[in-house]
C-alpha atoms as a PDB file:
ATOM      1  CA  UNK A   1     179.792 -46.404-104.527  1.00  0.00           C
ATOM      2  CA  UNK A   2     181.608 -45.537-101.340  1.00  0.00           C
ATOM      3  CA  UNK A   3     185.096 -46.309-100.593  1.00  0.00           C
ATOM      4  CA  UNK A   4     185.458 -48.823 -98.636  1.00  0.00           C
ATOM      5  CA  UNK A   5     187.143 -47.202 -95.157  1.00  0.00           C
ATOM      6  CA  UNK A   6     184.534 -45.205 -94.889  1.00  0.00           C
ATOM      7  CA  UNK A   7     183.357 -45.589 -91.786  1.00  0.00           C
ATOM      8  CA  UNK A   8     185.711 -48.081 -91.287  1.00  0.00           C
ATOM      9  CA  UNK A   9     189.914 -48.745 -91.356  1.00  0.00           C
ATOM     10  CA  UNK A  10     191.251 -47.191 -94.606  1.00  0.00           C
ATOM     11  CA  UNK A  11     193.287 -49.310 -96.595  1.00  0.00           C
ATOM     12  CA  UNK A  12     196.661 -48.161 -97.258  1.00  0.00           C
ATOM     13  CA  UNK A  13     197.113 -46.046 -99.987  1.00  0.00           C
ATOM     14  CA  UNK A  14     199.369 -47.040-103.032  1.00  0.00           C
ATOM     15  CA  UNK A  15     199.651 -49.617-105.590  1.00  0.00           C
ATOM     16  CA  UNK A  16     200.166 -52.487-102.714  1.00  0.00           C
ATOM     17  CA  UNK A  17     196.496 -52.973-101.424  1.00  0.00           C
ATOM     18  CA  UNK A  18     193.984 -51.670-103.707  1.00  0.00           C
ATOM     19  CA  UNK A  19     189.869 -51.767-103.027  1.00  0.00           C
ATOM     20  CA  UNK A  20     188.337 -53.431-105.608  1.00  0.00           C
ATOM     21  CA  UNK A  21     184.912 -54.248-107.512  1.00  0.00           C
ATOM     22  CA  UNK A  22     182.995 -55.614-109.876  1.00  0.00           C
ATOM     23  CA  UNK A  23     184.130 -53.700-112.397  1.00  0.00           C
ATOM     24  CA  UNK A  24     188.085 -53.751-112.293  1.00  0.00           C
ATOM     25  CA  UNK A  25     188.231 -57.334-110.299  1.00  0.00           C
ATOM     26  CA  UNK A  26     189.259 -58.921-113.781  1.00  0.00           C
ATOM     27  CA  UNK A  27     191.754 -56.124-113.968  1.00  0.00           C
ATOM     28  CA  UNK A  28     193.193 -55.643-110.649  1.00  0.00           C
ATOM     29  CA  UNK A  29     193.311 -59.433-109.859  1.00  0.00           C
ATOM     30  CA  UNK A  30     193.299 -61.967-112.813  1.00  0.00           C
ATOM     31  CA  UNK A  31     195.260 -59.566-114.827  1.00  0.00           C
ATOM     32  CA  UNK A  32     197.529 -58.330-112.271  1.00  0.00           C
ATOM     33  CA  UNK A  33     198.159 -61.494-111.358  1.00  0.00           C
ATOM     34  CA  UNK A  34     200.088 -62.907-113.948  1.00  0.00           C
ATOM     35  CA  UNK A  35     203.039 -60.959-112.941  1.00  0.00           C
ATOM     36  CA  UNK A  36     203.071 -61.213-108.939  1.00  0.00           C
ATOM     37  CA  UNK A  37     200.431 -62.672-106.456  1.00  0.00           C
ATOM     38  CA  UNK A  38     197.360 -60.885-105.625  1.00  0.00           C
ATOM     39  CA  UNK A  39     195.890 -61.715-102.127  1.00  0.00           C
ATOM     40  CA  UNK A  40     192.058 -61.284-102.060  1.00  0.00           C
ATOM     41  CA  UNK A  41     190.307 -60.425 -99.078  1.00  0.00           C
ATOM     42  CA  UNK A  42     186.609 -60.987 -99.255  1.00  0.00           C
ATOM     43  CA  UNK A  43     185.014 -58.706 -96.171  1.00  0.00           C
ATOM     44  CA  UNK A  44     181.879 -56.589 -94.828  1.00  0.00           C
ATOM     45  CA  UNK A  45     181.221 -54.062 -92.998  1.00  0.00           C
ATOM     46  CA  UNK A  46     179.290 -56.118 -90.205  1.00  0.00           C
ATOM     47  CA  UNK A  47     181.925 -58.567 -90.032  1.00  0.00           C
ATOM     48  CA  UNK A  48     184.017 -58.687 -86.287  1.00  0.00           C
ATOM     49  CA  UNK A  49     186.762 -60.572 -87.562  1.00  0.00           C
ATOM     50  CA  UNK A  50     187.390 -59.100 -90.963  1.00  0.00           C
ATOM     51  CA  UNK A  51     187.852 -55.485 -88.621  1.00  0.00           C
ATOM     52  CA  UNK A  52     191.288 -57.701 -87.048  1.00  0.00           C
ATOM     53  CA  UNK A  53     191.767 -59.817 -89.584  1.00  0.00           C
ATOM     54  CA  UNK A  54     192.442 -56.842 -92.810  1.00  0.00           C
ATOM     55  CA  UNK A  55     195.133 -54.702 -90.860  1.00  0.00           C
ATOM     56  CA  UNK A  56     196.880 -57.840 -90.049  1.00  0.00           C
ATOM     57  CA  UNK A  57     196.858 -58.976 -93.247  1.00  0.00           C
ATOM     58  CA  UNK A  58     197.643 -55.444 -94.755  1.00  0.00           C
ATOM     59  CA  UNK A  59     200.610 -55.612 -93.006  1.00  0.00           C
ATOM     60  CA  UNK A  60     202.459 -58.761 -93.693  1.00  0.00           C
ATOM     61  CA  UNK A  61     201.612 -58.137 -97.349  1.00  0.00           C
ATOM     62  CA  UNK A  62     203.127 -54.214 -96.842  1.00  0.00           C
ATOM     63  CA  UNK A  63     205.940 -55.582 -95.285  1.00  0.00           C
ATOM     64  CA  UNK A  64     206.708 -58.292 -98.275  1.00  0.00           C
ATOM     65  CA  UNK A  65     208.016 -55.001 -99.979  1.00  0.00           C
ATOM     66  CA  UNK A  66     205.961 -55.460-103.187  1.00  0.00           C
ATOM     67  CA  UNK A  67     206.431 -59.165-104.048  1.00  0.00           C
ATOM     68  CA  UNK A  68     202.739 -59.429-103.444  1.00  0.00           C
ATOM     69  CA  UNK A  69     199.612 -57.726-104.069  1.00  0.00           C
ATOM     70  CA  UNK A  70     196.133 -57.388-102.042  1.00  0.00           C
ATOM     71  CA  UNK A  71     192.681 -56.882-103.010  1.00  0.00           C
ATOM     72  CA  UNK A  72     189.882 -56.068-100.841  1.00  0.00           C
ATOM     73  CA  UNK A  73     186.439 -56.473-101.979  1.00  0.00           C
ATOM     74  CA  UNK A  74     183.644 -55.995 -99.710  1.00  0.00           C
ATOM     75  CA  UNK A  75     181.180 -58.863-100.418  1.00  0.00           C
ATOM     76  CA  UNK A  76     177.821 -56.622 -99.944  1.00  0.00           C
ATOM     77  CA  UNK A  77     178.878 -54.443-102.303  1.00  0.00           C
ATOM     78  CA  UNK A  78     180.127 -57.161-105.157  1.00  0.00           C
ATOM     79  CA  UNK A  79     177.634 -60.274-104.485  1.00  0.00           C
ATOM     80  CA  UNK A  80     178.341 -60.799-108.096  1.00  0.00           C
ATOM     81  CA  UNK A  81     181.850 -61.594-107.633  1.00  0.00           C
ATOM     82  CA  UNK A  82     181.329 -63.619-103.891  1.00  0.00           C
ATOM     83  CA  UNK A  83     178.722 -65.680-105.786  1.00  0.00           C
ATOM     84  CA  UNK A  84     181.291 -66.797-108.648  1.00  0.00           C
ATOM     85  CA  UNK A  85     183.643 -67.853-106.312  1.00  0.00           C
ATOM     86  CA  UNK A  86     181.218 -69.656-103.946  1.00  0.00           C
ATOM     87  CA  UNK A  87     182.350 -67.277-101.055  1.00  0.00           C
ATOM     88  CA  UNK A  88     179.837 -68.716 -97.960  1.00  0.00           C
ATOM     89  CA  UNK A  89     181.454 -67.388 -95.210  1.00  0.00           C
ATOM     90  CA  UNK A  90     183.648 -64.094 -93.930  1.00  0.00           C
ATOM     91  CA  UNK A  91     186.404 -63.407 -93.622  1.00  0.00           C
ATOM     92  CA  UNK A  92     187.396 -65.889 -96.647  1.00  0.00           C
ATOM     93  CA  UNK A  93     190.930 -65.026 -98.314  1.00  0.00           C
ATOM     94  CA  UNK A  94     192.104 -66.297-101.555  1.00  0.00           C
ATOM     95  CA  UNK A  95     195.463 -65.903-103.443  1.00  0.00           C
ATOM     96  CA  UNK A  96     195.535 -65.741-107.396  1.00  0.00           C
ATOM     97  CA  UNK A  97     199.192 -66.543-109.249  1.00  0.00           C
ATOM     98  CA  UNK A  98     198.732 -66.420-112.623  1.00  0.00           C
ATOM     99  CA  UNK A  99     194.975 -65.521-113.316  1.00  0.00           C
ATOM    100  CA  UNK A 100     194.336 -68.479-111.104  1.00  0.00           C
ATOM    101  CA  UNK A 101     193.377 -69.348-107.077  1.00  0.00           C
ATOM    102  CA  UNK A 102     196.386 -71.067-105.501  1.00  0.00           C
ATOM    103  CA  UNK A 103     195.418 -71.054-101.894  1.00  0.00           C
ATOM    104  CA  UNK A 104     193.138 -69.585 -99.358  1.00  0.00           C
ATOM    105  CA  UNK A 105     190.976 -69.574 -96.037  1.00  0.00           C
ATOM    106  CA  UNK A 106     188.128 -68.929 -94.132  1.00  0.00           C
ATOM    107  CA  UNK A 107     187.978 -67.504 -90.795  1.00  0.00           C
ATOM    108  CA  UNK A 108     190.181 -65.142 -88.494  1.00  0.00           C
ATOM    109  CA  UNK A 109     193.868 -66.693 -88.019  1.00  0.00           C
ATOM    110  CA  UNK A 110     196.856 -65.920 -85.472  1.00  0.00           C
ATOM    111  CA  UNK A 111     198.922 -63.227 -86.927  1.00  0.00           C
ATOM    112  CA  UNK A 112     202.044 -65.811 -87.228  1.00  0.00           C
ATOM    113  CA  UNK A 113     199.802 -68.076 -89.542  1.00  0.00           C
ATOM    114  CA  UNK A 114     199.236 -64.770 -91.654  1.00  0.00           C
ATOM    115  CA  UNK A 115     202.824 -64.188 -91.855  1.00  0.00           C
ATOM    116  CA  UNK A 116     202.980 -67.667 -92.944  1.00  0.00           C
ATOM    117  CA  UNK A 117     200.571 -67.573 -95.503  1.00  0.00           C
ATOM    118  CA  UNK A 118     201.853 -64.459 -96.981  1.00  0.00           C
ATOM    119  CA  UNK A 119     205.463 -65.872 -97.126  1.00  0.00           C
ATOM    120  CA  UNK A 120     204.261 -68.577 -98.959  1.00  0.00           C
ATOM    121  CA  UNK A 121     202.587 -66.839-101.479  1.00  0.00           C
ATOM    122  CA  UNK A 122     205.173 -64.267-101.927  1.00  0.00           C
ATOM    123  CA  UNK A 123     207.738 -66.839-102.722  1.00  0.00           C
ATOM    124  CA  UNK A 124     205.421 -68.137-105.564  1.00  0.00           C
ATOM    125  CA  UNK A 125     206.602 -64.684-107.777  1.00  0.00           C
ATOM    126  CA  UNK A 126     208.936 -64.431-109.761  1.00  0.00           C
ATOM    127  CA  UNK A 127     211.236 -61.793-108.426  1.00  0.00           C
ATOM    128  CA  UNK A 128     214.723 -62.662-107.261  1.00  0.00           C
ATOM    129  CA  UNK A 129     214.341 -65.795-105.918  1.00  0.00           C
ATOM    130  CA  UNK A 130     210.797 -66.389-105.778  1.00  0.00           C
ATOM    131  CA  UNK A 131     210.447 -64.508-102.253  1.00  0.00           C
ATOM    132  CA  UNK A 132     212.403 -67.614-100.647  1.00  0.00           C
ATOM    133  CA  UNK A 133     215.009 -65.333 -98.615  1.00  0.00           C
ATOM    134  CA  UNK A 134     212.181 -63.410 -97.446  1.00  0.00           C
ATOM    135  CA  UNK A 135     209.781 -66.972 -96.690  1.00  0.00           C
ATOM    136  CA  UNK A 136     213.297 -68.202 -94.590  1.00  0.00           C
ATOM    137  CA  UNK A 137     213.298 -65.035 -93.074  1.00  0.00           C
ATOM    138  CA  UNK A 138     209.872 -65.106 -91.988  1.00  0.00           C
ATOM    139  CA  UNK A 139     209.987 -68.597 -90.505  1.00  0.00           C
ATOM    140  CA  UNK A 140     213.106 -67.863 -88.221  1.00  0.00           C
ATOM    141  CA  UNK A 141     210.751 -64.684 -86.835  1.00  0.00           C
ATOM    142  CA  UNK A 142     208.308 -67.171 -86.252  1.00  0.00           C
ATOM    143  CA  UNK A 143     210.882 -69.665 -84.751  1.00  0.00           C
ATOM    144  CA  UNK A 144     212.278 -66.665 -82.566  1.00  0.00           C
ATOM    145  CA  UNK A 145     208.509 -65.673 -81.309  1.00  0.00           C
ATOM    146  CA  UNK A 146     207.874 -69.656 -80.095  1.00  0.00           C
ATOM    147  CA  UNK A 147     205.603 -70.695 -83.289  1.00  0.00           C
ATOM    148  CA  UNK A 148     207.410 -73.453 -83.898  1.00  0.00           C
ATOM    149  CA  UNK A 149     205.029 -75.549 -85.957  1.00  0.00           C
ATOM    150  CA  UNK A 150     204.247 -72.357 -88.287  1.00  0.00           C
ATOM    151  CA  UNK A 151     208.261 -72.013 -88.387  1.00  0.00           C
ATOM    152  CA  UNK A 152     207.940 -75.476 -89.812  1.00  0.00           C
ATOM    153  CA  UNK A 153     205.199 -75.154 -92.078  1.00  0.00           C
ATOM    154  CA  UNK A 154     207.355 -72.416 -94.097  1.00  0.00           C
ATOM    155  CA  UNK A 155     210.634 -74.454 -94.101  1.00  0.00           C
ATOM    156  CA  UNK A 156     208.609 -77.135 -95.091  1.00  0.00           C
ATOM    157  CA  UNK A 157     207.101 -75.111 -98.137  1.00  0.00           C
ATOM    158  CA  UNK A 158     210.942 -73.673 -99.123  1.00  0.00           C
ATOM    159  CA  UNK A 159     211.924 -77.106 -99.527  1.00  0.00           C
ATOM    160  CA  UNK A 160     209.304 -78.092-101.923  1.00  0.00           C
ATOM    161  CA  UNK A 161     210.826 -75.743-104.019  1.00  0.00           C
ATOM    162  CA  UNK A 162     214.838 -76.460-102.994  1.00  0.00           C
ATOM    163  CA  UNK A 163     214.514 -80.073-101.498  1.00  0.00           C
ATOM    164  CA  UNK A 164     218.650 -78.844-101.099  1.00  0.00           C
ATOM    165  CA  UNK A 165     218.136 -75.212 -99.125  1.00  0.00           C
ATOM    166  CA  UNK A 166     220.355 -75.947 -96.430  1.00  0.00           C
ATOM    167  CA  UNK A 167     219.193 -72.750 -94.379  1.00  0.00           C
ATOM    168  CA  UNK A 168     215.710 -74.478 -94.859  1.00  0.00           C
ATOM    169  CA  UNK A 169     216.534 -77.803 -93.940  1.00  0.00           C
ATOM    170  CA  UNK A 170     218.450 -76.790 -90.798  1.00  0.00           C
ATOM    171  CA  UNK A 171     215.460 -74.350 -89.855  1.00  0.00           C
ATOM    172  CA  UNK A 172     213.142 -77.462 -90.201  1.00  0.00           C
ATOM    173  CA  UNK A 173     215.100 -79.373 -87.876  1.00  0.00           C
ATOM    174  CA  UNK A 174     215.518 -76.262 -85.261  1.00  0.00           C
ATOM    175  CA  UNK A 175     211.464 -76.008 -85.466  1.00  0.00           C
ATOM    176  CA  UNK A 176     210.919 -79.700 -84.788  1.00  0.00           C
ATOM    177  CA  UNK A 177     213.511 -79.468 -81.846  1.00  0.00           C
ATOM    178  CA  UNK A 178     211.973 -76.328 -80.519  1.00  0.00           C
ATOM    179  CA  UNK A 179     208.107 -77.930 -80.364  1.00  0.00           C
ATOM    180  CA  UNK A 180     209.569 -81.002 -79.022  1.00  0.00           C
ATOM    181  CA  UNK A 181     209.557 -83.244 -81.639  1.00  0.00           C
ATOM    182  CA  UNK A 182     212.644 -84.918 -81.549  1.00  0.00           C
ATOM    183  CA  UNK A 183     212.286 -88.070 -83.080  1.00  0.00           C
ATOM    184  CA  UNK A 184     211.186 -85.993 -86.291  1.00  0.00           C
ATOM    185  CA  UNK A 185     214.559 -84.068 -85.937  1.00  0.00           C
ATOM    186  CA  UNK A 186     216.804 -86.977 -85.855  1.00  0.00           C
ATOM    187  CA  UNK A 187     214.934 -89.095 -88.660  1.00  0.00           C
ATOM    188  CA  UNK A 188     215.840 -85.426 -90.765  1.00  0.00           C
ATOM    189  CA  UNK A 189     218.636 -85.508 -89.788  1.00  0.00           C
ATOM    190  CA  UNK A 190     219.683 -88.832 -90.415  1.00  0.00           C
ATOM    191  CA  UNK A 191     218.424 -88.399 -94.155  1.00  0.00           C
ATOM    192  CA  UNK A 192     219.986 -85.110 -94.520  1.00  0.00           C
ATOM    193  CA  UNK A 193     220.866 -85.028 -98.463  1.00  0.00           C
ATOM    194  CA  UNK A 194     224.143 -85.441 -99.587  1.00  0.00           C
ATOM    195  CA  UNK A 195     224.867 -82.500-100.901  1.00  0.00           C
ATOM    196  CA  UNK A 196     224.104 -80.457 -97.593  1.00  0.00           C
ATOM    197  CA  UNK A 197     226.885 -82.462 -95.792  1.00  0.00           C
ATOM    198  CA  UNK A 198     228.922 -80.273 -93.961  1.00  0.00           C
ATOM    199  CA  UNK A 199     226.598 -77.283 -94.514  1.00  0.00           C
ATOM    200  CA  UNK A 200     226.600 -74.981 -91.679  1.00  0.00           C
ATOM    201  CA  UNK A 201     223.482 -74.816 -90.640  1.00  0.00           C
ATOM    202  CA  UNK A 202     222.561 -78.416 -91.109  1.00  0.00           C
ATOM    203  CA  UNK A 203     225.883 -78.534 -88.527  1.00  0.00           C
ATOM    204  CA  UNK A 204     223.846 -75.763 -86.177  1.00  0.00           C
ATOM    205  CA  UNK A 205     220.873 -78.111 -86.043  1.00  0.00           C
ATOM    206  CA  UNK A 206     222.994 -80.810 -85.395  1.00  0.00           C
ATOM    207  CA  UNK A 207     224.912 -79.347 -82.410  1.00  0.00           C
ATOM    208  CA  UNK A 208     221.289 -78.118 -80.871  1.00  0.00           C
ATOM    209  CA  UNK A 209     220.101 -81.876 -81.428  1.00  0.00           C
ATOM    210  CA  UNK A 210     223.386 -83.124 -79.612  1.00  0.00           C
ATOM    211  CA  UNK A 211     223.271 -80.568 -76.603  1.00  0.00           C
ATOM    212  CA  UNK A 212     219.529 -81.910 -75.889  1.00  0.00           C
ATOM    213  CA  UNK A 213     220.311 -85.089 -75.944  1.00  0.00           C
ATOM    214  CA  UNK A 214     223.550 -84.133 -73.459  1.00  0.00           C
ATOM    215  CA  UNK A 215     220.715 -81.916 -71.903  1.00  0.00           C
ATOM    216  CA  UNK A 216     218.571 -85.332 -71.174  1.00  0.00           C
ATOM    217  CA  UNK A 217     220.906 -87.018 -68.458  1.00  0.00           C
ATOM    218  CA  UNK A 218     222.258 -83.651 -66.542  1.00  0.00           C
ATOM    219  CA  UNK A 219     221.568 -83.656 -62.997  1.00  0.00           C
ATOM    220  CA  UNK A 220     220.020 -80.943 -60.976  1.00  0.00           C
ATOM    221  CA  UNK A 221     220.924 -77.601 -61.772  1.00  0.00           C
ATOM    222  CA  UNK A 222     221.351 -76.578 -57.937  1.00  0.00           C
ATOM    223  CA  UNK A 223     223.265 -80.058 -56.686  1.00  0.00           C
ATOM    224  CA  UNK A 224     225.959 -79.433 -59.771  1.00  0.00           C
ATOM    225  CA  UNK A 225     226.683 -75.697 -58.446  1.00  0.00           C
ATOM    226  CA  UNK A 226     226.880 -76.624 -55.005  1.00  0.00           C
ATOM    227  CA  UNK A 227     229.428 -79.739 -56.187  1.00  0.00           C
ATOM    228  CA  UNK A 228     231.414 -77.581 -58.474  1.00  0.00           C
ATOM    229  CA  UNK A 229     231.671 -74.993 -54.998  1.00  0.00           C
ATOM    230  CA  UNK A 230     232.728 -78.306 -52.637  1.00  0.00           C
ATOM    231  CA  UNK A 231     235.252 -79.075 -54.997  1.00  0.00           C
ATOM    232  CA  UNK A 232     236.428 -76.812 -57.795  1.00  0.00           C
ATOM    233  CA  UNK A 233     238.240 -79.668 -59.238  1.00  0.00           C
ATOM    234  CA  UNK A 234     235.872 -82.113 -59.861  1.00  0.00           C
ATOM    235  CA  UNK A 235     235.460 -81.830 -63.886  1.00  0.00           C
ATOM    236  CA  UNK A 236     233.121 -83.879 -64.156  1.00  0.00           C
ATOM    237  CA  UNK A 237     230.598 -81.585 -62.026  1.00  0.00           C
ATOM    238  CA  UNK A 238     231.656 -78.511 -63.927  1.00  0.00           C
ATOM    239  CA  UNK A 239     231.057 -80.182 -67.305  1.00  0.00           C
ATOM    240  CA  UNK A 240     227.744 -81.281 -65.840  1.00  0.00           C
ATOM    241  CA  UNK A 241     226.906 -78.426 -64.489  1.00  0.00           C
ATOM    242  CA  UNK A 242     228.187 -76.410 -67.986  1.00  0.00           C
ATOM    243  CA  UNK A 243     224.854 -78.876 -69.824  1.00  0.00           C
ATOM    244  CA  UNK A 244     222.479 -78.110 -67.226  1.00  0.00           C
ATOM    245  CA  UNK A 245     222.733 -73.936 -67.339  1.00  0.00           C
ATOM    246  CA  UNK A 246     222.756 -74.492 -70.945  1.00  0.00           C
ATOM    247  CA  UNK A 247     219.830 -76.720 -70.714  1.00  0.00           C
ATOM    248  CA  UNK A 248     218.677 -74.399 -68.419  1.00  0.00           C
ATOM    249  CA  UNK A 249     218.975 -71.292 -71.725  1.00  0.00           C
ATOM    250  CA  UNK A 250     221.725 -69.882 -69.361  1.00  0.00           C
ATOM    251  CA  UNK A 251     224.534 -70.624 -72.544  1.00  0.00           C
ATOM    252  CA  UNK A 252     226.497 -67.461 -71.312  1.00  0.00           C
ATOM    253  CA  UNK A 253     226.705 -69.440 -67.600  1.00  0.00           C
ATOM    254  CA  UNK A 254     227.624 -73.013 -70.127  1.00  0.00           C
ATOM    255  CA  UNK A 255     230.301 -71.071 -72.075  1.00  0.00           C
ATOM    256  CA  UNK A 256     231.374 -69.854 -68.686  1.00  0.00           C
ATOM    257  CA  UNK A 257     231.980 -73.008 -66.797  1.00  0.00           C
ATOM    258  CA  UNK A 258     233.478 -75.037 -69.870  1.00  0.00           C
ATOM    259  CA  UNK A 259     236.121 -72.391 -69.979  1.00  0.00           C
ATOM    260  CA  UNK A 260     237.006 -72.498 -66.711  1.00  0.00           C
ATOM    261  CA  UNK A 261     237.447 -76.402 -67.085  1.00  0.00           C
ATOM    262  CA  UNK A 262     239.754 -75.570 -69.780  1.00  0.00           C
ATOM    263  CA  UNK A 263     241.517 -73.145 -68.136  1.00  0.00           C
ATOM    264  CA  UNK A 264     242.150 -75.905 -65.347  1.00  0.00           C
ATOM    265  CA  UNK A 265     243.308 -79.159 -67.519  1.00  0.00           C
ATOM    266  CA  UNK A 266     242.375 -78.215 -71.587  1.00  0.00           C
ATOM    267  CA  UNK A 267     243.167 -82.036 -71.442  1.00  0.00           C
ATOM    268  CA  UNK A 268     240.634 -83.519 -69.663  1.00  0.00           C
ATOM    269  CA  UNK A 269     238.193 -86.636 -71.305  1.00  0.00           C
ATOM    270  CA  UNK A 270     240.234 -86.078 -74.779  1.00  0.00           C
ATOM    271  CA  UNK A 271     239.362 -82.182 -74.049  1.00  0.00           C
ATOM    272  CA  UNK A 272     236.057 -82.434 -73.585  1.00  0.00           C
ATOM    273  CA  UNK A 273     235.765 -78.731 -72.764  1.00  0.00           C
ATOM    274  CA  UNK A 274     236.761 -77.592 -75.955  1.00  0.00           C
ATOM    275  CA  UNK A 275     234.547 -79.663 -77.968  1.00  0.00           C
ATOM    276  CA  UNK A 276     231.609 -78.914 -75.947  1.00  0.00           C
ATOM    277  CA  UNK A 277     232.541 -75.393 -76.470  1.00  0.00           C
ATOM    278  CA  UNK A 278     232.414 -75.627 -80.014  1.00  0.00           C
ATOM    279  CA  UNK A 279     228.989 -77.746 -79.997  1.00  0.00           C
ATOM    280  CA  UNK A 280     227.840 -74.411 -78.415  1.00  0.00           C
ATOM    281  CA  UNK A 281     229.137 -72.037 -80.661  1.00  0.00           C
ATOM    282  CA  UNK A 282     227.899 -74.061 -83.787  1.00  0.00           C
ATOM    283  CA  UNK A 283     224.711 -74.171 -82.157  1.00  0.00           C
ATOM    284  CA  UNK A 284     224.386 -69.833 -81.416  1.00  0.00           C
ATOM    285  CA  UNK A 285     224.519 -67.447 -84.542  1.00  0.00           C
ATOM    286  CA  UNK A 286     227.793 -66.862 -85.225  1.00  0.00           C
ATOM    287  CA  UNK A 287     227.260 -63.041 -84.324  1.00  0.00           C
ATOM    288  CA  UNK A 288     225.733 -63.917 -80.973  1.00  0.00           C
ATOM    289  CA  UNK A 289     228.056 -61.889 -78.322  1.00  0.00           C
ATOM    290  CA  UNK A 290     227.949 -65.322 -76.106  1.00  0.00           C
ATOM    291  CA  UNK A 291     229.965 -67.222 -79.303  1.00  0.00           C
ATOM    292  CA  UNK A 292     231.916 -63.945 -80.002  1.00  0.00           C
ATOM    293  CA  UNK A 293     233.466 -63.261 -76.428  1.00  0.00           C
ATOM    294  CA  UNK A 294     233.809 -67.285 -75.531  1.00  0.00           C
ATOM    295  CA  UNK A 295     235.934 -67.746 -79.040  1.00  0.00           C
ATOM    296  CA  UNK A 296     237.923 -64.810 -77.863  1.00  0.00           C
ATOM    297  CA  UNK A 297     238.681 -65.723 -74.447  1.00  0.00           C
ATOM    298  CA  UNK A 298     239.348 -69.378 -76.032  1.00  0.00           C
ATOM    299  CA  UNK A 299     241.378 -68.068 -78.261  1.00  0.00           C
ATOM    300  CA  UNK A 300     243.566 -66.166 -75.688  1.00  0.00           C
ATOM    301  CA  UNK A 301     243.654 -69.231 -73.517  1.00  0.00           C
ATOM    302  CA  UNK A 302     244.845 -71.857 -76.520  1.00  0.00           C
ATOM    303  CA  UNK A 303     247.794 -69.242 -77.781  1.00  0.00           C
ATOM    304  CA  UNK A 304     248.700 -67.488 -74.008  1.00  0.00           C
END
């Protein structure tokens, strides 16, 4: 029987992604299993898809560092085993935990939904913490590369399994924000458990929620500028203006104008400025140079 790669990709060599047949399929993944998740990608030769979908797939699995498996079995080859498992079409991928099929698909997806899938399977094992750091980490990749509703999908899934993560329930409200869906974000938000009170990034999800809302009733980006440059000391156009470049993504320009306004009267509206500024910061990583220079050059203003 030939390899399968020739003539085609290769697989990867090592333990992580194995081709497999007939005659070690019980072995390879029922057996193997029962101590981490096997991914099973059913293929040909002939197949367009299968050629995009298998490296794709290969590599999410590579990159989950061995906290799950994969198994490729070309269905030409092994009817036997595509006719137990009712396999109709190709590509068709199914995950086993436990010597049994947890999940799977048919057809070609977008390479986030992979990443997604694999996350989700990964975090079924049983190493560390069941390959939930590594499914949060994978849905803020997503949530950094616009997927937004796969983002969600993989909070979602963390929570099933820690209805208390706070980095997951913050995340789910950043992905509903981010595809629009604010009414989902507040209702979250508004039933945010207990016990994640106060949590940090419940409070980042929060802030983003505010600033959107704030965002909402700005006026024009270039009517605040040229009010701010008419009048320096109008506040109320420089805090204006400081929501609409943020609205705009400009939070550098935001960070800039609010401290200015608290460089000219740190008093103004109940200091305004300085809240705001903090609604930004909580909102940014707290390694983001924009919070790191603005806390500094707050800082030097509040103890000059």
């Amino acid at each position: 029987m030939l390899e399968l790669g020739q003539g085609t990709d290769a697989a990867p060599a090592g333990d992580l992604i194995k081709d497999v047949n007939e005659a070690d399929f019980m072995k390879e993944v029922i057996e193997a299993s029962q101590e981490v998740p096997v991914i099973v990608d059913f293929w040909a030769t002939w197949c367009g898809p299968c050629k995009t979908l298998g490296p794709q797939l290969e590599a999410a699995v590579v990159a989950q560092k061995g906290r799950v498996k994969m198994a490729k079995v070309d269905v030409d080859r092994n009817q036997g085993i595509a006719g137990q498992l009712r396999i109709q079409s190709i590509p068709t991928v199914y995950a086993f935990w436990q010597g049994q099929p947890v999940d799977g698909f048919q057809g070609a997806l977008p390479e986030s939904q992979l990443k997604e899938f694999v996350a989700k399977i990964a975090a079924m094992g049983p190493e560390g913490d069941g390959g939930l750091a590594e499914a949060l980490a994978a849905a803020e990749e997503m949530l950094e590369e616009g997927a937004a509703a796969d983002a969600a999908d993989v909070f979602a899934g963390v929570l099933g399994e820690e209805p208390e993560n706070a980095t997951a329930f913050g995340g789910l409200i950043r992905a509903y924000i981010a595809a629009g869906q604010v009414e989902q974000a507040e209702a979250m938000l508004a039933n945010a458990p207990e016990a994640l009170s106060g949590a940090s990034e419940v409070e980042a999800a929060k802030a983003q929620l505010d600033l959107l809302k704030q965002a909402e009733s700005a006026g024009p980006l270039a009517e605040l500028t040229a009010a701010v440059e008419a009048d320096p000391a109008n506040h109320q156009a420089r805090f204006d203006l400081a929501t609409a470049l943020h609205a705009s993504g400009d939070a550098e320009g935001a960070v800039g104008q609010l401290l200015e306004l608290f460089r000219r009267d740190r008093e103004w509206n109940d200091g305004a400025a300085k809240a705001q500024l903090f609604t930004i910061f909580d909102a940014l990583k707290p390694s983001d140079p924009v919070v790191l220079n603005g806390r500094r050059k707050l800082s030097s203003m509040i103890f000059a």
